[in-house]
N, C-alpha and C. Protein backbone atom coordinates (compact mmCIF):
# COMPACT_ATOMS: atom_id res chain seq x y z
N UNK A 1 12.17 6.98 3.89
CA UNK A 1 12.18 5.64 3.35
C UNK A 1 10.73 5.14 3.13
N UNK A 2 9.83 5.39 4.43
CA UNK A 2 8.59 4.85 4.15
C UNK A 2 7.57 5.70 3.30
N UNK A 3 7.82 7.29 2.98
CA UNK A 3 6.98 7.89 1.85
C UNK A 3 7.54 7.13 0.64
N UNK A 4 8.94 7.45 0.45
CA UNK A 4 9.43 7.34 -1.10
C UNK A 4 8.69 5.30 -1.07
N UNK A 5 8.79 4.29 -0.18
CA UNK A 5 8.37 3.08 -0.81
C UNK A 5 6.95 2.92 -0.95
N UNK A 6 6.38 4.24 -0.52
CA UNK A 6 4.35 3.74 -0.86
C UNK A 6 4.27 4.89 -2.00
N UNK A 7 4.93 5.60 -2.61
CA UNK A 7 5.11 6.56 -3.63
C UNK A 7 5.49 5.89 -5.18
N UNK A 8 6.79 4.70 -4.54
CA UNK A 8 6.87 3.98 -5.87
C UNK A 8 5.86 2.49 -5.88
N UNK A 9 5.49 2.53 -4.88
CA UNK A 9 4.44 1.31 -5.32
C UNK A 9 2.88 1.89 -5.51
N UNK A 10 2.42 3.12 -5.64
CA UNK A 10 1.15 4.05 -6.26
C UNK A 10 1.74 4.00 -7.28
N UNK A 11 2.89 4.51 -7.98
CA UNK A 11 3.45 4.80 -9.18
C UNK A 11 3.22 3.45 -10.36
N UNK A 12 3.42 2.30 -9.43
CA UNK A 12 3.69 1.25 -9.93
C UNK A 12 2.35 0.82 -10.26
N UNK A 13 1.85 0.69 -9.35
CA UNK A 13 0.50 0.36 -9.16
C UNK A 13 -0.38 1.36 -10.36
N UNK A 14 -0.41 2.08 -10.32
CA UNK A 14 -0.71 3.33 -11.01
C UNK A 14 -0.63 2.82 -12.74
N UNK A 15 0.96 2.73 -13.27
CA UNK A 15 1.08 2.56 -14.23
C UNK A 15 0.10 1.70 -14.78
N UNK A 16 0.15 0.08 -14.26
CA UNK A 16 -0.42 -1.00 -14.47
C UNK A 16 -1.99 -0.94 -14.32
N UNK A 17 -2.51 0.43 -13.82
CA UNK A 17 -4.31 0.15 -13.72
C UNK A 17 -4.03 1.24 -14.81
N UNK A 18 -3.80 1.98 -15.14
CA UNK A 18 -4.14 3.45 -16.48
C UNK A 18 -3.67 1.94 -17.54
N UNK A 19 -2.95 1.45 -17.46
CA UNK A 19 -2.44 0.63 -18.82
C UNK A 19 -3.75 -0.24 -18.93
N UNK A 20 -4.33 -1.16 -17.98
CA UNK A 20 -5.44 -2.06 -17.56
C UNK A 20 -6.41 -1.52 -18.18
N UNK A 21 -6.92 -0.39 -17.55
CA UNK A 21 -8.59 0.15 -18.09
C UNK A 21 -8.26 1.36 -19.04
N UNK A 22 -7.32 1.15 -19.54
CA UNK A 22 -6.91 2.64 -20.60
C UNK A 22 -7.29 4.26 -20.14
N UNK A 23 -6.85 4.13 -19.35
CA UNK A 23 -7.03 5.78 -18.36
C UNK A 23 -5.62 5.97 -18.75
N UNK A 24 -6.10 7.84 -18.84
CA UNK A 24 -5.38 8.81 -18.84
C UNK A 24 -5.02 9.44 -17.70
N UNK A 25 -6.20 9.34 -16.09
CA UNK A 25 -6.38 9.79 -14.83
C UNK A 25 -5.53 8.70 -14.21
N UNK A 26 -5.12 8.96 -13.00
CA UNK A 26 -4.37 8.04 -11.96
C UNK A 26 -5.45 7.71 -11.77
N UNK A 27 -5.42 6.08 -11.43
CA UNK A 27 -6.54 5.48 -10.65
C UNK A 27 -6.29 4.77 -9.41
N UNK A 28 -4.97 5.25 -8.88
CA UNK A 28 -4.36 4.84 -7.38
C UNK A 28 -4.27 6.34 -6.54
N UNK A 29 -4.87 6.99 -5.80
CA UNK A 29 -3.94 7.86 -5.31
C UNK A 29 -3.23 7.66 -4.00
N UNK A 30 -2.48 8.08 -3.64
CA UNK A 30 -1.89 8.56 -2.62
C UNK A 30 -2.63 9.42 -1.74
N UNK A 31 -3.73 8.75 -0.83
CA UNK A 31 -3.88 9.98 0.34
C UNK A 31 -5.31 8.78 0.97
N UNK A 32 -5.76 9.88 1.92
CA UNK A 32 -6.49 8.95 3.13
C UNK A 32 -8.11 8.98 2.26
N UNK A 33 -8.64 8.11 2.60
CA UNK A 33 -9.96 8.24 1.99
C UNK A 33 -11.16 9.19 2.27
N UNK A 34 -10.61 9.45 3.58
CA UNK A 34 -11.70 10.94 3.70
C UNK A 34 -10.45 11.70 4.70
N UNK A 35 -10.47 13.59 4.57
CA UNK A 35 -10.25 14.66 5.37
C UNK A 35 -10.24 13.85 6.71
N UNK A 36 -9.24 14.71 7.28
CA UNK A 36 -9.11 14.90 8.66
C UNK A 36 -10.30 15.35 9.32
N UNK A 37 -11.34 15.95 8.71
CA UNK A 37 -12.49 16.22 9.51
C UNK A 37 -13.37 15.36 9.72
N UNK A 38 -13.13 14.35 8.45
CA UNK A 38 -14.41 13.30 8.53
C UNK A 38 -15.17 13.57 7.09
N UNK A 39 -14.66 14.31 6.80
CA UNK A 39 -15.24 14.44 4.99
C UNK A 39 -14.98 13.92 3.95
N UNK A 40 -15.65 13.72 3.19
CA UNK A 40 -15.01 12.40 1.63
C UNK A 40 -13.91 13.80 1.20
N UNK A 41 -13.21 12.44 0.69
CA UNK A 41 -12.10 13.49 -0.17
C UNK A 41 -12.74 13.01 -1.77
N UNK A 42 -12.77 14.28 -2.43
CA UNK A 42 -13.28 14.64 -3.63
C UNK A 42 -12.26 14.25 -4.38
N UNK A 43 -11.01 14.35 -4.34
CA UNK A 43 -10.29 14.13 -4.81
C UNK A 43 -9.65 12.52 -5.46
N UNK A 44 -10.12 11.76 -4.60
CA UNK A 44 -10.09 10.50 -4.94
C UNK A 44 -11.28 9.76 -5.52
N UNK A 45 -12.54 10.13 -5.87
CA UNK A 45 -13.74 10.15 -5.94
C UNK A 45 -13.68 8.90 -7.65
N UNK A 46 -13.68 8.01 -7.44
CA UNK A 46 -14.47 6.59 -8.67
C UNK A 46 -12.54 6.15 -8.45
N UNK A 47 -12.42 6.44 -7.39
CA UNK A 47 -10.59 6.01 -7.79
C UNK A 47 -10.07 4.80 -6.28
N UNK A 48 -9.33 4.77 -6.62
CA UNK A 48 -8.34 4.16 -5.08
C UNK A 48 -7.93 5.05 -4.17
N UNK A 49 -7.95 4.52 -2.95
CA UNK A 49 -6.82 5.52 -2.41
C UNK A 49 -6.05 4.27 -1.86
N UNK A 50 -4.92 4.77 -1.31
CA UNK A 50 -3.51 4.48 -0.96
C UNK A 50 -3.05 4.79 0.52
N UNK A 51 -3.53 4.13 1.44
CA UNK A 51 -3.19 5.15 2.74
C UNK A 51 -2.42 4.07 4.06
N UNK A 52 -1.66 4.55 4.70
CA UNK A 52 -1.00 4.02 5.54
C UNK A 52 -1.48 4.33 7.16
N UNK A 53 -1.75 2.89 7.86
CA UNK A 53 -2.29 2.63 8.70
C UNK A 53 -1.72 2.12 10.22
N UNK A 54 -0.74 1.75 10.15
CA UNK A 54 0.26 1.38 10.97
C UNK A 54 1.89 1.21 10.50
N UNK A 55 2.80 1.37 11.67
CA UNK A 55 4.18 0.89 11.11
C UNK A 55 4.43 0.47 12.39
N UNK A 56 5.82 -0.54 11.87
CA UNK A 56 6.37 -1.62 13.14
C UNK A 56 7.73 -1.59 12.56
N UNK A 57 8.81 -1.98 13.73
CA UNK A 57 9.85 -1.95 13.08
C UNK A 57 10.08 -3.64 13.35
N UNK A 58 10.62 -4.34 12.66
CA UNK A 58 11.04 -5.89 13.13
C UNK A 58 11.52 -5.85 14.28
N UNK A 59 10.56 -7.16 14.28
CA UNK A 59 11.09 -7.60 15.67
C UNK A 59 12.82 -7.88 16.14
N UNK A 60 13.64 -7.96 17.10
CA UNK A 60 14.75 -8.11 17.00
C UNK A 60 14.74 -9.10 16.79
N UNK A 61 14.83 -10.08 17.17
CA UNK A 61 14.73 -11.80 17.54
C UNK A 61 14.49 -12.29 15.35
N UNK A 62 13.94 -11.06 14.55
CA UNK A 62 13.87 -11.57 13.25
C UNK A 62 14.61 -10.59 12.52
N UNK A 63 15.09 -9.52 12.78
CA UNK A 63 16.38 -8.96 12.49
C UNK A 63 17.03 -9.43 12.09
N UNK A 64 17.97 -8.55 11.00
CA UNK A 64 19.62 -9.56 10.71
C UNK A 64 20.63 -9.43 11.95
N UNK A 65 21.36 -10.36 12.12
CA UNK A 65 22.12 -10.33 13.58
C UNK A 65 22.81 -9.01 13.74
N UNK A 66 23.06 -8.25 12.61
CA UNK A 66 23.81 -6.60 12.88
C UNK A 66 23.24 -5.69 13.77
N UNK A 67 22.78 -5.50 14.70
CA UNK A 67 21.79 -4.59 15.50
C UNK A 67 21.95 -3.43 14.55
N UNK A 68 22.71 -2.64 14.23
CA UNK A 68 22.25 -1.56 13.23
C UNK A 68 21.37 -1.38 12.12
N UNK A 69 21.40 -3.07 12.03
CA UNK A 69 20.15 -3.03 10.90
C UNK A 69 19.07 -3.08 11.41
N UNK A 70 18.52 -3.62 12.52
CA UNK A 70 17.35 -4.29 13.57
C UNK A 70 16.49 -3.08 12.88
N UNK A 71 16.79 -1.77 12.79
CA UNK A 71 16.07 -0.22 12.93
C UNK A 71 16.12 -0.14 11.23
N UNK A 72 16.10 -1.21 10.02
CA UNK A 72 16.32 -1.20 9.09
C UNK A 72 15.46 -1.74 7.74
N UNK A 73 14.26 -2.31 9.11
CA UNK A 73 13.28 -3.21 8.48
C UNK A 73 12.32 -2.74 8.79
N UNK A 74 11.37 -2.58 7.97
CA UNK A 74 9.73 -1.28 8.61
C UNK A 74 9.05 -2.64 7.94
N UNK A 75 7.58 -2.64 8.89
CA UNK A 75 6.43 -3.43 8.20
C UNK A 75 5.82 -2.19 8.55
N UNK A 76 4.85 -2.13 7.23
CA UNK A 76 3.84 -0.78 7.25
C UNK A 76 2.58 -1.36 6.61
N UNK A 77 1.61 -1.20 7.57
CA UNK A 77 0.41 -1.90 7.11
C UNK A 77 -0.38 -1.01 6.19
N UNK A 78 -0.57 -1.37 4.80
CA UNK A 78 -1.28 -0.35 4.20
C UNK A 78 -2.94 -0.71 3.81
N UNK A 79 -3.75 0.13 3.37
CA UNK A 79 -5.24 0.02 2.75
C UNK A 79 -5.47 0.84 1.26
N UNK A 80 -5.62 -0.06 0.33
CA UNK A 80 -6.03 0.09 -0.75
C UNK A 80 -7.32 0.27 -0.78
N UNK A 81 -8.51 1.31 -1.00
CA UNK A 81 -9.58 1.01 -0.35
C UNK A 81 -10.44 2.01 -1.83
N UNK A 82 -11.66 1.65 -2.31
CA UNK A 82 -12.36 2.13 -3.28
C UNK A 82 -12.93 3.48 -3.11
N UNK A 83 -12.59 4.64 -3.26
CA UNK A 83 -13.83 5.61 -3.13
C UNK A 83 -14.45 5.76 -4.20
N UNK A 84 -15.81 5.32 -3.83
CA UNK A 84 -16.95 5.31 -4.43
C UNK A 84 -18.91 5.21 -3.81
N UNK A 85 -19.41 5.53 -4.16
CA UNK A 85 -20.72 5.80 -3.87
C UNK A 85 -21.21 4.34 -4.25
N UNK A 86 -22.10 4.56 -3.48
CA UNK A 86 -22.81 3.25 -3.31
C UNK A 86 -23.93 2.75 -4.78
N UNK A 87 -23.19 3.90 -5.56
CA UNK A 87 -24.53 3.72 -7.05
C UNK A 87 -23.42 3.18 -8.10
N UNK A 88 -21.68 3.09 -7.44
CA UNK A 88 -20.52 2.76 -8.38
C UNK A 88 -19.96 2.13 -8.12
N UNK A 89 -20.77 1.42 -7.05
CA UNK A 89 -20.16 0.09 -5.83
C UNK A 89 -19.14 -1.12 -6.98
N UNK A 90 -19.70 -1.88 -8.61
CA UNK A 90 -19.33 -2.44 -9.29
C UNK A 90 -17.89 -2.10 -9.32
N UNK A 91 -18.09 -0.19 -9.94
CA UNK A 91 -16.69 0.49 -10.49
C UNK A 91 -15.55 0.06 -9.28
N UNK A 92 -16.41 0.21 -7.91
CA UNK A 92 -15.12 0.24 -7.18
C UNK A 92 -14.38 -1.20 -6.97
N UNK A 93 -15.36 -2.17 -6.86
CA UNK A 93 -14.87 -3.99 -6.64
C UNK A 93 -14.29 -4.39 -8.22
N UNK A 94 -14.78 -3.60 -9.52
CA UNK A 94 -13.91 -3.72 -10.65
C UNK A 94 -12.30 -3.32 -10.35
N UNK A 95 -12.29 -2.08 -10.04
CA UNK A 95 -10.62 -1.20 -9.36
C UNK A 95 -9.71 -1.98 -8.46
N UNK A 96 -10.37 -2.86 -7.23
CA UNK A 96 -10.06 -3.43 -6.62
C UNK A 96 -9.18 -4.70 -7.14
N UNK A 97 -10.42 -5.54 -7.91
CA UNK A 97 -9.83 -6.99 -8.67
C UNK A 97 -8.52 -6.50 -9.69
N UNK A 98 -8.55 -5.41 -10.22
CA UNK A 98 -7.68 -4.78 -11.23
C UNK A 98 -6.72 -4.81 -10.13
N UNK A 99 -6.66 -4.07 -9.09
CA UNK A 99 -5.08 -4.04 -8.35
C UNK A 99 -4.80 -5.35 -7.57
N UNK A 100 -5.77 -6.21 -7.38
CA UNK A 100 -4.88 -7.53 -6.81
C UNK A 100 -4.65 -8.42 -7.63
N UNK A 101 -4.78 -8.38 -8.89
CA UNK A 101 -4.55 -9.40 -9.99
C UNK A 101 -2.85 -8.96 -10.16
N UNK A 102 -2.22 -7.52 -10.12
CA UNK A 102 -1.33 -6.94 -10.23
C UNK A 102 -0.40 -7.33 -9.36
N UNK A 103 -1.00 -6.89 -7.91
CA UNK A 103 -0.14 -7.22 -6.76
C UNK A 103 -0.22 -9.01 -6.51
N UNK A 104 -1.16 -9.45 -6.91
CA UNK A 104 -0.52 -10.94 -7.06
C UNK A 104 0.28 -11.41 -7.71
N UNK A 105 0.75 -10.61 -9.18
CA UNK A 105 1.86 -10.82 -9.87
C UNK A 105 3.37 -10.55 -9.59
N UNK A 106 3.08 -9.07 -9.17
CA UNK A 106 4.29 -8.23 -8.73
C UNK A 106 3.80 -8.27 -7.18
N UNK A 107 5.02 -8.96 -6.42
CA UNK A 107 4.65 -8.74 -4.90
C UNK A 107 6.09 -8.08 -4.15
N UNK A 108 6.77 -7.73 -4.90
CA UNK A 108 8.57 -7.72 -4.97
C UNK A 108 8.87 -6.67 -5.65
N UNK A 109 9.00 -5.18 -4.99
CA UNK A 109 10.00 -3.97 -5.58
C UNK A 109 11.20 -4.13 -5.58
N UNK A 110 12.03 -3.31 -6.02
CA UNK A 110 13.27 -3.53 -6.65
C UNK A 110 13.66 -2.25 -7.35
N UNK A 111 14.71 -1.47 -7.31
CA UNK A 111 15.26 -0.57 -8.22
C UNK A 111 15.34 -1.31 -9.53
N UNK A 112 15.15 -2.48 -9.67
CA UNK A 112 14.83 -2.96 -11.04
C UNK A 112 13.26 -3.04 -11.60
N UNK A 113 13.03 -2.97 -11.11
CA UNK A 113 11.46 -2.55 -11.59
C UNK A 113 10.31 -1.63 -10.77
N UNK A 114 11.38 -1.03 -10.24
CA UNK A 114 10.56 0.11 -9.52
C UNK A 114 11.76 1.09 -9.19
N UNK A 115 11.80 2.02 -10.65
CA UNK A 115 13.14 2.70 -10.47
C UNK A 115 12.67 4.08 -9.86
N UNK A 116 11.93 4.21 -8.90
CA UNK A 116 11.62 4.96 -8.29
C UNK A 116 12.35 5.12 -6.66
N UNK A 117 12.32 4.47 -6.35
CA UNK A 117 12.87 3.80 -4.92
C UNK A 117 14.41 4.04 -4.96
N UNK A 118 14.80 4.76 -3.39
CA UNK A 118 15.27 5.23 -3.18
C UNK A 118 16.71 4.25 -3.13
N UNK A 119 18.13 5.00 -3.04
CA UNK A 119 19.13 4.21 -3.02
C UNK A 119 19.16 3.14 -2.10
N UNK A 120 18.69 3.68 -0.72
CA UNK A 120 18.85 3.16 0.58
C UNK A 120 17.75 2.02 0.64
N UNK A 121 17.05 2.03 -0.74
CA UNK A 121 15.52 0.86 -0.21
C UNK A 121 16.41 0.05 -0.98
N UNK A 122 16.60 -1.88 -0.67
CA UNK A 122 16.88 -2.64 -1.11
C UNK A 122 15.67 -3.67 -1.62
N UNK A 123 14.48 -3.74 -1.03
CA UNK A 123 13.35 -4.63 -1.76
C UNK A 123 12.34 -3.72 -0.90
N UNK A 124 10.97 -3.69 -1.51
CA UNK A 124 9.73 -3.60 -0.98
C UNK A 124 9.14 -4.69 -1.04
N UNK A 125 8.45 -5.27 -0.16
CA UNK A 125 7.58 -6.32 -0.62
C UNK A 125 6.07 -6.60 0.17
N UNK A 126 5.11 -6.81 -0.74
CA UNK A 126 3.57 -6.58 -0.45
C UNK A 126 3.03 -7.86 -0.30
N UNK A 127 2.31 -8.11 0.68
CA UNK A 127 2.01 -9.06 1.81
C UNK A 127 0.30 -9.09 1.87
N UNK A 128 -0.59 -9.56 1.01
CA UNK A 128 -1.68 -9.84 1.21
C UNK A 128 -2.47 -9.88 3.01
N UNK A 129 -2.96 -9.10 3.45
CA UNK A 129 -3.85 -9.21 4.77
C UNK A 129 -4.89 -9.86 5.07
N UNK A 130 -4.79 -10.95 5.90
CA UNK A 130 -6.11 -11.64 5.87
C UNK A 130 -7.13 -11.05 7.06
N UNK A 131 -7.85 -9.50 7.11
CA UNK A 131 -8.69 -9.08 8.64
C UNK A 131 -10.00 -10.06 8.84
N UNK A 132 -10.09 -10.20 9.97
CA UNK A 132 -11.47 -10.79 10.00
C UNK A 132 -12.34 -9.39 10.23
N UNK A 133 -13.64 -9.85 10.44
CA UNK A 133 -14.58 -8.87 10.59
C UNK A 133 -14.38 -8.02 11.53
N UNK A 134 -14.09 -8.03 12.54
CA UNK A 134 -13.51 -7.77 13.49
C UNK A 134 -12.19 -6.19 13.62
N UNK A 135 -11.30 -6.93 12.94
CA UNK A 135 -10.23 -5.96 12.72
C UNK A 135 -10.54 -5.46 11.26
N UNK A 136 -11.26 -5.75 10.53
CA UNK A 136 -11.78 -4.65 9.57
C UNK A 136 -12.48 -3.64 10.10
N UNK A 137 -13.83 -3.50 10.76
CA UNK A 137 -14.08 -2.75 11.81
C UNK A 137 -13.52 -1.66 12.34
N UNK A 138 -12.20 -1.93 13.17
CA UNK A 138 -11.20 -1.50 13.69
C UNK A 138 -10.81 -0.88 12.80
N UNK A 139 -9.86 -1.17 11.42
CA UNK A 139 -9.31 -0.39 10.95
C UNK A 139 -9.99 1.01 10.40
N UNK A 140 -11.63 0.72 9.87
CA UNK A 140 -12.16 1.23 9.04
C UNK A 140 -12.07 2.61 10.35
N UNK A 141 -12.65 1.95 11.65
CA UNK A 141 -13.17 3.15 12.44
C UNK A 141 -11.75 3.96 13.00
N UNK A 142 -10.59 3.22 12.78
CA UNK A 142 -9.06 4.01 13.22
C UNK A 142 -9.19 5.24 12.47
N UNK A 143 -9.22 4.71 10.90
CA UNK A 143 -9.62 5.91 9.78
C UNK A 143 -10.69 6.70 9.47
N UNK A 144 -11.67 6.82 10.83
CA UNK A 144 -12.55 7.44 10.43
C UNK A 144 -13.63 7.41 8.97
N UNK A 145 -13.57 6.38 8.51
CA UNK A 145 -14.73 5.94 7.57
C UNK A 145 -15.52 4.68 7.68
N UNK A 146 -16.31 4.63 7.06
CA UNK A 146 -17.37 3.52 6.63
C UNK A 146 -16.74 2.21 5.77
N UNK A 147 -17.03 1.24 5.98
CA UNK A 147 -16.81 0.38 5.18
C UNK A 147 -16.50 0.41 3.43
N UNK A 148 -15.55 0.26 2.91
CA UNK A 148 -15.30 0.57 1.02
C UNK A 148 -14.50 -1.15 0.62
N UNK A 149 -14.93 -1.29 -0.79
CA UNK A 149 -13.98 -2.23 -1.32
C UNK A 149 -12.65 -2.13 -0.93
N UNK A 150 -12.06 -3.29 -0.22
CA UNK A 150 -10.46 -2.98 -0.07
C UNK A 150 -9.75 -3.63 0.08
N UNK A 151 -8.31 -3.48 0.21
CA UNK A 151 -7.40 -4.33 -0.37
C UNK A 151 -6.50 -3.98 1.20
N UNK A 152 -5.96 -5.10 1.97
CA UNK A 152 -4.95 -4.82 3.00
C UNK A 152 -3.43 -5.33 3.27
N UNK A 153 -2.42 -4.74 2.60
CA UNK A 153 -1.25 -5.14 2.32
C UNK A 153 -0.50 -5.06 4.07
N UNK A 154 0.74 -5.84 4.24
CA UNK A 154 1.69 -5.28 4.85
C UNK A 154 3.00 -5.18 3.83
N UNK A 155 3.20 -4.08 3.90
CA UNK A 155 4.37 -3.64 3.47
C UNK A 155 5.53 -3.83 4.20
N UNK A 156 6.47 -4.66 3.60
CA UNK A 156 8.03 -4.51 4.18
C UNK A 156 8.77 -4.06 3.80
N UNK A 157 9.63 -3.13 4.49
CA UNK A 157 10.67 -2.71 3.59
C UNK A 157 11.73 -2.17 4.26
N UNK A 158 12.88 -3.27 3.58
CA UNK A 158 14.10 -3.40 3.68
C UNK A 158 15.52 -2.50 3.08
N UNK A 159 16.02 -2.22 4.15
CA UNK A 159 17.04 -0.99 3.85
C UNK A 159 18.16 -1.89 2.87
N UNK A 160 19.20 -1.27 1.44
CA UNK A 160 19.54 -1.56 1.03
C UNK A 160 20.76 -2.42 1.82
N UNK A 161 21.20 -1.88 3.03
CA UNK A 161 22.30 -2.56 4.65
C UNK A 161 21.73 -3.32 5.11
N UNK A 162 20.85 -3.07 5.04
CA UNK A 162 20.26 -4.71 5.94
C UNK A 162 20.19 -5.91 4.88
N UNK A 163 19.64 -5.80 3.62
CA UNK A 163 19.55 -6.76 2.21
C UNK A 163 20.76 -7.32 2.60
N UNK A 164 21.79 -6.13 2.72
CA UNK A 164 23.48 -6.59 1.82
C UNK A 164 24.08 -7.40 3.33
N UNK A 165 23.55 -7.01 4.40
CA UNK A 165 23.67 -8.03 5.41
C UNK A 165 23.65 -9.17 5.71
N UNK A 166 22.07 -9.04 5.20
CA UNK A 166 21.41 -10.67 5.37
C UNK A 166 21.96 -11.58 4.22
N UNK A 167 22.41 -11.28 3.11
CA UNK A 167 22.78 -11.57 2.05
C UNK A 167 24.05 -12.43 2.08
């Protein structure tokens, strides 16, 4: 549930920056901003990455009253974050403003406009992060990198049983 909903919101995301700056290249990817060793990933290099940083399941007490659903609601904290060199620092805070102008529009997945997403997902929805200095810090050093342009969503996402529950 939680690959396929950060898969259709890169996708999504994705579409809307190649359409934006007329790229032919993905300019979202999917993956951590540097190797497991501590090495830049080349692979994401003048682009975004896409990487997931924590998950929680709702609290019960904000659950739908079904306890089967309680295990039905994921918040997944994600980082949109620039890889780029410090000589393309612009390119990367350009990439950045490009994906929150987006995600300020679209904050709400849906098999209606994100026909990617799985039967069982009933909404995704992306949650602006406000870190202070502090827990930016933190996150950057959880992930083993340096400070980059970035963007910090929480992701929710709601099983299509729990929607039709609460509903």
């Amino acid at each position: 549930m939680i690959l396929n909903a950060m898969e259709a919101v890169c996708a999504r995301s994705n579409a809307y920056m190649k359409d934006l700056y007329k790229s032919v290249e993905d300019l979202v990817i999917f993956s951590g901003i540097v190797n497991q060793d501590g090495s830049e990933n080349p692979n994401i290099a003048g682009k975004l990455s896409l990487s997931l940083y924590n998950i929680m399941s709702e609290p019960a007490g904000r659950a739908p009253d079904n306890a089967a659903n309680a295990a039905s609601v994921f918040d997944v904290s994600l980082m949109f974050a620039a890889a780029t060199s410090m000589s393309a620092y612009a390119e990367g805070v350009k990439l950045i403003s490009g994906l929150l102008g987006y995600l300020q529009t679209v904050s709400v997945f849906t098999r209606a406009n994100a026909p990617e997403l799985s039967p069982d997902i009933g909404e995704v929805t992306l949650e602006l992060e406000n870190l202070n200095r502090t827990e930016l810090s933190q996150v950057m050093a959880l992930l083993d990198t340096r400070y980059a342009p970035s963007l910090f969503y929480k992701m929710r996402i709601v099983s299509s049983e729990a929607l039709g529950a609460a509903g």
